[in-house]
PDB file of N, CA and C in Angstrom:
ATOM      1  N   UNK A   1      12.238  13.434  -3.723  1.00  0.00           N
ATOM      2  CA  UNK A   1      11.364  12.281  -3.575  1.00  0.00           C
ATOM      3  C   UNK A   1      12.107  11.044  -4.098  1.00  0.00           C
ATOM      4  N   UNK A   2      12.160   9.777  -3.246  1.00  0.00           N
ATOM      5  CA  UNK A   2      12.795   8.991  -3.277  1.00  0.00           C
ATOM      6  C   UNK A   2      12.256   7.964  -5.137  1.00  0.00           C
ATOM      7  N   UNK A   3      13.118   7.521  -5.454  1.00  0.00           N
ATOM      8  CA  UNK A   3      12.536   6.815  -7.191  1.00  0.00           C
ATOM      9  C   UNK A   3      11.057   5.408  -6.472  1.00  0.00           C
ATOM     10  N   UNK A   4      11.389   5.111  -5.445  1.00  0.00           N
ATOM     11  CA  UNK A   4      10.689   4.171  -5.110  1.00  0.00           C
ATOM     12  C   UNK A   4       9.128   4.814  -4.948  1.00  0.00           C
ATOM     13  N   UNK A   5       9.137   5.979  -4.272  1.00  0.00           N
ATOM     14  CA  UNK A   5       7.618   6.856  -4.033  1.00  0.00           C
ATOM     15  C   UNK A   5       7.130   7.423  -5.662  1.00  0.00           C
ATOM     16  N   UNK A   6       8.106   7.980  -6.029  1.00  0.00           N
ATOM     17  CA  UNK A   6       7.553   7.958  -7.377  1.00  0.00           C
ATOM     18  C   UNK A   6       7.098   6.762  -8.256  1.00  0.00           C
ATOM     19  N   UNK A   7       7.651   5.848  -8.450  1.00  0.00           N
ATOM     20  CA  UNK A   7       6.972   4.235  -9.037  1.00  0.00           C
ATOM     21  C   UNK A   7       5.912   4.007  -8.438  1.00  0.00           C
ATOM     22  N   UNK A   8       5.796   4.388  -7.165  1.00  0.00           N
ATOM     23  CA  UNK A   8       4.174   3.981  -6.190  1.00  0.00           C
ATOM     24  C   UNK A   8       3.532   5.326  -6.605  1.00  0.00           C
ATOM     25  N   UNK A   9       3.267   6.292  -7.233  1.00  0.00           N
ATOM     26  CA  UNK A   9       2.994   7.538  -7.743  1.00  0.00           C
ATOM     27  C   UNK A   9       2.276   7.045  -8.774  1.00  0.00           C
ATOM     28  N   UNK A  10       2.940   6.565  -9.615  1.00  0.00           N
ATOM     29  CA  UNK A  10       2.846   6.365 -11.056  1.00  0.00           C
ATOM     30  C   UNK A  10       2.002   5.295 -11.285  1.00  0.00           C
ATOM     31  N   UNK A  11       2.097   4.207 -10.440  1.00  0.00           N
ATOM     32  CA  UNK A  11       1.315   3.096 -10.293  1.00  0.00           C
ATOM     33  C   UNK A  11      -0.490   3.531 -10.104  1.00  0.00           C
ATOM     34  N   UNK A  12      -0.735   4.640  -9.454  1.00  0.00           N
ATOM     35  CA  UNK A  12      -2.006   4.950  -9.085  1.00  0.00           C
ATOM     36  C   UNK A  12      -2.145   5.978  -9.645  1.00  0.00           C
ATOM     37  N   UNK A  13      -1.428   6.650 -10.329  1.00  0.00           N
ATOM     38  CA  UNK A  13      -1.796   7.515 -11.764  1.00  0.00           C
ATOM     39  C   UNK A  13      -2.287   7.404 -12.642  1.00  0.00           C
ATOM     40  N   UNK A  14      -1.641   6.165 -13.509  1.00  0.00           N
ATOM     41  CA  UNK A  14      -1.698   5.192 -14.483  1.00  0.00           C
ATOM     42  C   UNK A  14      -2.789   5.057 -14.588  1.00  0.00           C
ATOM     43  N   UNK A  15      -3.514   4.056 -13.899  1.00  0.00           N
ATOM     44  CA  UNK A  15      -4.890   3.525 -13.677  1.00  0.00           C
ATOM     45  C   UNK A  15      -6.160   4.612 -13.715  1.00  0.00           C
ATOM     46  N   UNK A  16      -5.343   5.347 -12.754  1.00  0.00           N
ATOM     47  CA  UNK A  16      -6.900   6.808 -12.524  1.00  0.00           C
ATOM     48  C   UNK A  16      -6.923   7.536 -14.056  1.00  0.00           C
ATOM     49  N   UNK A  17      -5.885   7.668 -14.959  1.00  0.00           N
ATOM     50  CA  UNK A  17      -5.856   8.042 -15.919  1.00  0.00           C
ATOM     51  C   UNK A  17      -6.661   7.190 -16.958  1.00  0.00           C
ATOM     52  N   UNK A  18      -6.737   6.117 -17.059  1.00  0.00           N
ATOM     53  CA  UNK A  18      -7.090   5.310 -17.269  1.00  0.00           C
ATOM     54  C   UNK A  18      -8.262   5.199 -17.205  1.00  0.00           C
ATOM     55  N   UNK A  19      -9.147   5.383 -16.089  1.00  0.00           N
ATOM     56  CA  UNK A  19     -10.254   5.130 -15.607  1.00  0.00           C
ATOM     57  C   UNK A  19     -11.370   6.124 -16.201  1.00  0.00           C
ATOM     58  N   UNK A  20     -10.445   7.589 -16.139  1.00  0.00           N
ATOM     59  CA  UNK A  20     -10.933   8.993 -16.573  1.00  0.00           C
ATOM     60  C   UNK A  20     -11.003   8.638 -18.134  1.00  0.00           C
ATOM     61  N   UNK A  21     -10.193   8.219 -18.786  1.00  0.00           N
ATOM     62  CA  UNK A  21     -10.144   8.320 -20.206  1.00  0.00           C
ATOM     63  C   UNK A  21     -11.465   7.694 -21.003  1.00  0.00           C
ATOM     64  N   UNK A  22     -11.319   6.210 -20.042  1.00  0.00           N
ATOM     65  CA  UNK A  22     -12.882   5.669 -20.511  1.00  0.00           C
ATOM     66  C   UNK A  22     -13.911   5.785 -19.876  1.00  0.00           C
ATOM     67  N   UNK A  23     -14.290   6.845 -20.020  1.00  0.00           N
ATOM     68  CA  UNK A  23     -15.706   7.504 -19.055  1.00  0.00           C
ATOM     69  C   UNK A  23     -16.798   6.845 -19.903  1.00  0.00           C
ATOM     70  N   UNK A  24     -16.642   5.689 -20.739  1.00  0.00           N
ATOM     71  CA  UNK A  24     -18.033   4.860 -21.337  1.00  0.00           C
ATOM     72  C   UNK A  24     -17.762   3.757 -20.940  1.00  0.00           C
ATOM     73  N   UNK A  25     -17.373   3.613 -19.803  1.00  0.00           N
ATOM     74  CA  UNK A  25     -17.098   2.015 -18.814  1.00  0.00           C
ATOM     75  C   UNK A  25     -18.354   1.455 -18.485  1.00  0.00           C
ATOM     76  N   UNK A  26     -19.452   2.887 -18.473  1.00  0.00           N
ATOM     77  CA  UNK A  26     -20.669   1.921 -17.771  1.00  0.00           C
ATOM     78  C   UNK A  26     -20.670   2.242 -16.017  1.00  0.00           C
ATOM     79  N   UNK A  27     -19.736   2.755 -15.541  1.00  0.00           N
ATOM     80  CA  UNK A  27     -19.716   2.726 -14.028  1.00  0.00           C
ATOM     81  C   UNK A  27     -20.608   4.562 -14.020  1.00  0.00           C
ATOM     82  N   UNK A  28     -20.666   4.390 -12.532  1.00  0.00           N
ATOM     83  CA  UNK A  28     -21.021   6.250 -12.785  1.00  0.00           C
ATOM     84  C   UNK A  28     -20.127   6.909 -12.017  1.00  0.00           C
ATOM     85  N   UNK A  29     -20.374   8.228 -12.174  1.00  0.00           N
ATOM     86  CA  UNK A  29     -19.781   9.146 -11.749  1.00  0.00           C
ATOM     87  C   UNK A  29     -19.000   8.812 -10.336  1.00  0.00           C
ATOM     88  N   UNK A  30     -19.844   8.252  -9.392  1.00  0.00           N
ATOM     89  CA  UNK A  30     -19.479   8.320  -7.375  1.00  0.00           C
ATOM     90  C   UNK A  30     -18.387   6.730  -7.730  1.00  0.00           C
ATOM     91  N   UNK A  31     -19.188   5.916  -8.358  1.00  0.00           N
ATOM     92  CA  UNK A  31     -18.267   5.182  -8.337  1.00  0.00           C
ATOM     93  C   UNK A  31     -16.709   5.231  -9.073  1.00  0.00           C
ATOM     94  N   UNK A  32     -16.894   5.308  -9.975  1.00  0.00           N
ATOM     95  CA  UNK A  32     -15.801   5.941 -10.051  1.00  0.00           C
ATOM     96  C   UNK A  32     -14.721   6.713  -9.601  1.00  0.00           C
ATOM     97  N   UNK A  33     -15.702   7.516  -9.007  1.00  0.00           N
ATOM     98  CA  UNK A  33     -14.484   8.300  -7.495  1.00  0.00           C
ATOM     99  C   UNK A  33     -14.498   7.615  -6.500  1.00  0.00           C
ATOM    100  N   UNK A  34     -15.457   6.894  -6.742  1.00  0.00           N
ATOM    101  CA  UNK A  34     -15.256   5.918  -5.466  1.00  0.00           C
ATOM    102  C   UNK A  34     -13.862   5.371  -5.377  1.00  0.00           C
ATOM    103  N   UNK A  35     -14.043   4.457  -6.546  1.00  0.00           N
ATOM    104  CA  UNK A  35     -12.508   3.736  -7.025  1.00  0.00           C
ATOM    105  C   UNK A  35     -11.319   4.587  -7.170  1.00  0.00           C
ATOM    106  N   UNK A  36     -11.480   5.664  -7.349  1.00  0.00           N
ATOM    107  CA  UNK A  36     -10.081   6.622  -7.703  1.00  0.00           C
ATOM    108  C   UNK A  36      -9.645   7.110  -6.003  1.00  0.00           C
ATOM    109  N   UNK A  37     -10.529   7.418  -5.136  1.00  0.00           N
ATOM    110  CA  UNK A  37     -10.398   7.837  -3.870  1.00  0.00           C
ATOM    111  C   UNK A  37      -9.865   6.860  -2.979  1.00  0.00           C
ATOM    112  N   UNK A  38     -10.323   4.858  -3.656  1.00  0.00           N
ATOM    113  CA  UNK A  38      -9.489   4.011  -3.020  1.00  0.00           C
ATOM    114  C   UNK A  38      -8.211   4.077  -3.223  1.00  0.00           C
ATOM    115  N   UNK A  39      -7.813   3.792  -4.331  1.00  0.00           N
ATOM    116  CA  UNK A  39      -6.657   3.711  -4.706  1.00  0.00           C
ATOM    117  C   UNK A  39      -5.736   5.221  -4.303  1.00  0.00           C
ATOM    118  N   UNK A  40      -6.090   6.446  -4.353  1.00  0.00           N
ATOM    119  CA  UNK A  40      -5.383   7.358  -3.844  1.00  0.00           C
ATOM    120  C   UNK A  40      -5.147   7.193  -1.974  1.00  0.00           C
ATOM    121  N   UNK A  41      -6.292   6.646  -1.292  1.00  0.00           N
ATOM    122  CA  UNK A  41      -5.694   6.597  -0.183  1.00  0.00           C
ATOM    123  C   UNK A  41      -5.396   5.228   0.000  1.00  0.00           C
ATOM    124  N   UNK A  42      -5.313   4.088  -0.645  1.00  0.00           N
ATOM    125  CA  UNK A  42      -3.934   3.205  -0.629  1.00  0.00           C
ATOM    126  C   UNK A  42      -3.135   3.535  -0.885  1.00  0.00           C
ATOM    127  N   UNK A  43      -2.536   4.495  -1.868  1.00  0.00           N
ATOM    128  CA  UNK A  43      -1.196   4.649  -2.498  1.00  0.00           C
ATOM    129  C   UNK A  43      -0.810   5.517  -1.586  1.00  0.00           C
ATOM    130  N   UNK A  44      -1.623   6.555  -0.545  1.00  0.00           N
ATOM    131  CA  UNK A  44      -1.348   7.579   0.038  1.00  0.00           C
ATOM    132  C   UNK A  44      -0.569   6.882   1.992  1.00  0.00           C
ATOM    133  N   UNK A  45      -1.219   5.687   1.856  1.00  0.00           N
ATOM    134  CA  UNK A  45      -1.112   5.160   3.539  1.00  0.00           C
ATOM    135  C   UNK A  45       0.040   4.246   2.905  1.00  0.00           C
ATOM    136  N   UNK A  46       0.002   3.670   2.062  1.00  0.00           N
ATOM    137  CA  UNK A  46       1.570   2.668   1.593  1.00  0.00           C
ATOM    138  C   UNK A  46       2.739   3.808   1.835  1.00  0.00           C
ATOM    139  N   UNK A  47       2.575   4.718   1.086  1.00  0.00           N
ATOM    140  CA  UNK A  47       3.679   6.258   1.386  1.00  0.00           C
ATOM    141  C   UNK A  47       4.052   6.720   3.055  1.00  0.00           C
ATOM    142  N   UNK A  48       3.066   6.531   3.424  1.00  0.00           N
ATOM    143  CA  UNK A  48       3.152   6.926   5.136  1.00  0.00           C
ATOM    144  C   UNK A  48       3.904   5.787   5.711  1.00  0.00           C
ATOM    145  N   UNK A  49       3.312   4.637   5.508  1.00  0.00           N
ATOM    146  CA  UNK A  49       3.811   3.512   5.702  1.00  0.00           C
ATOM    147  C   UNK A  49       5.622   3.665   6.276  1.00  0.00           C
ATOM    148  N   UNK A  50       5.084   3.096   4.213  1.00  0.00           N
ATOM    149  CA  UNK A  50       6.783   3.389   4.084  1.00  0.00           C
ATOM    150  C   UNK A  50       8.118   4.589   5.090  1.00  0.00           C
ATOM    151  N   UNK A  51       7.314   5.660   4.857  1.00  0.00           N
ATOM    152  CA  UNK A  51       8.022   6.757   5.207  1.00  0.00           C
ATOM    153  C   UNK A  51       8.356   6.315   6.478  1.00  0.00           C
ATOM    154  N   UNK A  52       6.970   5.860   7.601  1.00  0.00           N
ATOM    155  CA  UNK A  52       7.431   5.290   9.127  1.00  0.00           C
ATOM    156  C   UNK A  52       8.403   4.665   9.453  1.00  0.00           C
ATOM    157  N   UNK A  53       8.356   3.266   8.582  1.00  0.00           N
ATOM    158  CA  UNK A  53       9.377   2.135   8.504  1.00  0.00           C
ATOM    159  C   UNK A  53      10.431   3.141   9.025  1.00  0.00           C
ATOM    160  N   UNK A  54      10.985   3.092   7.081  1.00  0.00           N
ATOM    161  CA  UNK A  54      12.502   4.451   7.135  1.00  0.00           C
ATOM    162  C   UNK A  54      12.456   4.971   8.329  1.00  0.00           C
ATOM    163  N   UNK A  55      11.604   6.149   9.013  1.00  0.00           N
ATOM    164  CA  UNK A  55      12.322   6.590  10.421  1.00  0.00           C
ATOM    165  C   UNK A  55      12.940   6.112  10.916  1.00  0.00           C
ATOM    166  N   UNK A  56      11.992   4.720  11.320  1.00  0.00           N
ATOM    167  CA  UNK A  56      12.225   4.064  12.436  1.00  0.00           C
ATOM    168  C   UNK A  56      13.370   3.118  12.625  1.00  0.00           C
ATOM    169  N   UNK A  57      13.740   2.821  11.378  1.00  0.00           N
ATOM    170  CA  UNK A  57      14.878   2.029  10.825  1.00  0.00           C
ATOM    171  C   UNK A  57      16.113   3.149  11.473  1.00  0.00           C
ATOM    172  N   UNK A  58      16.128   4.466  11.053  1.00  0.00           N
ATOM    173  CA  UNK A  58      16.950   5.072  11.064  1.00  0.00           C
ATOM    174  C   UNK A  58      17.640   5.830  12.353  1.00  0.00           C
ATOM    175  N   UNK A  59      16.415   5.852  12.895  1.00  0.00           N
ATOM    176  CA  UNK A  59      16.052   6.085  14.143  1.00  0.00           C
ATOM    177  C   UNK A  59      16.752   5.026  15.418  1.00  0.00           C
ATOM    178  N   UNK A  60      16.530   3.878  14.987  1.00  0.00           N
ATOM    179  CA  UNK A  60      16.735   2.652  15.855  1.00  0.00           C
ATOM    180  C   UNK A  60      18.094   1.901  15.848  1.00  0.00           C
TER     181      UNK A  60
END
């Protein structure tokens, strides 16, 4: 795994860890996954993204 996918890894780790730790935020439960489920499928379609680009770069 390239160091760049891992930094975009870590970036939406961080936070969800984060989020979990202070479970006396006041938010509830759905939301909360709400927010953790955004950010995993942003961090998850930036990865695809990315990965396309690269082919296509490589490809072309």
């Amino acid at each position: 795994m390239p160091a760049s996918w891992k930094l975009r890894l870590f970036k939406i780790i961080i936070p969800a860890g984060c989020l979990f730790a202070l479970g006396e935020c006041g938010l509830t439960d759905q939301q909360l996954s709400s927010i953790v489920q955004s950010a995993l499928s942003t961090g998850l379609n930036s990865l695809v993204t990315v990965a396309l680009a690269g082919a296509a770069a490589a490809g072309g």
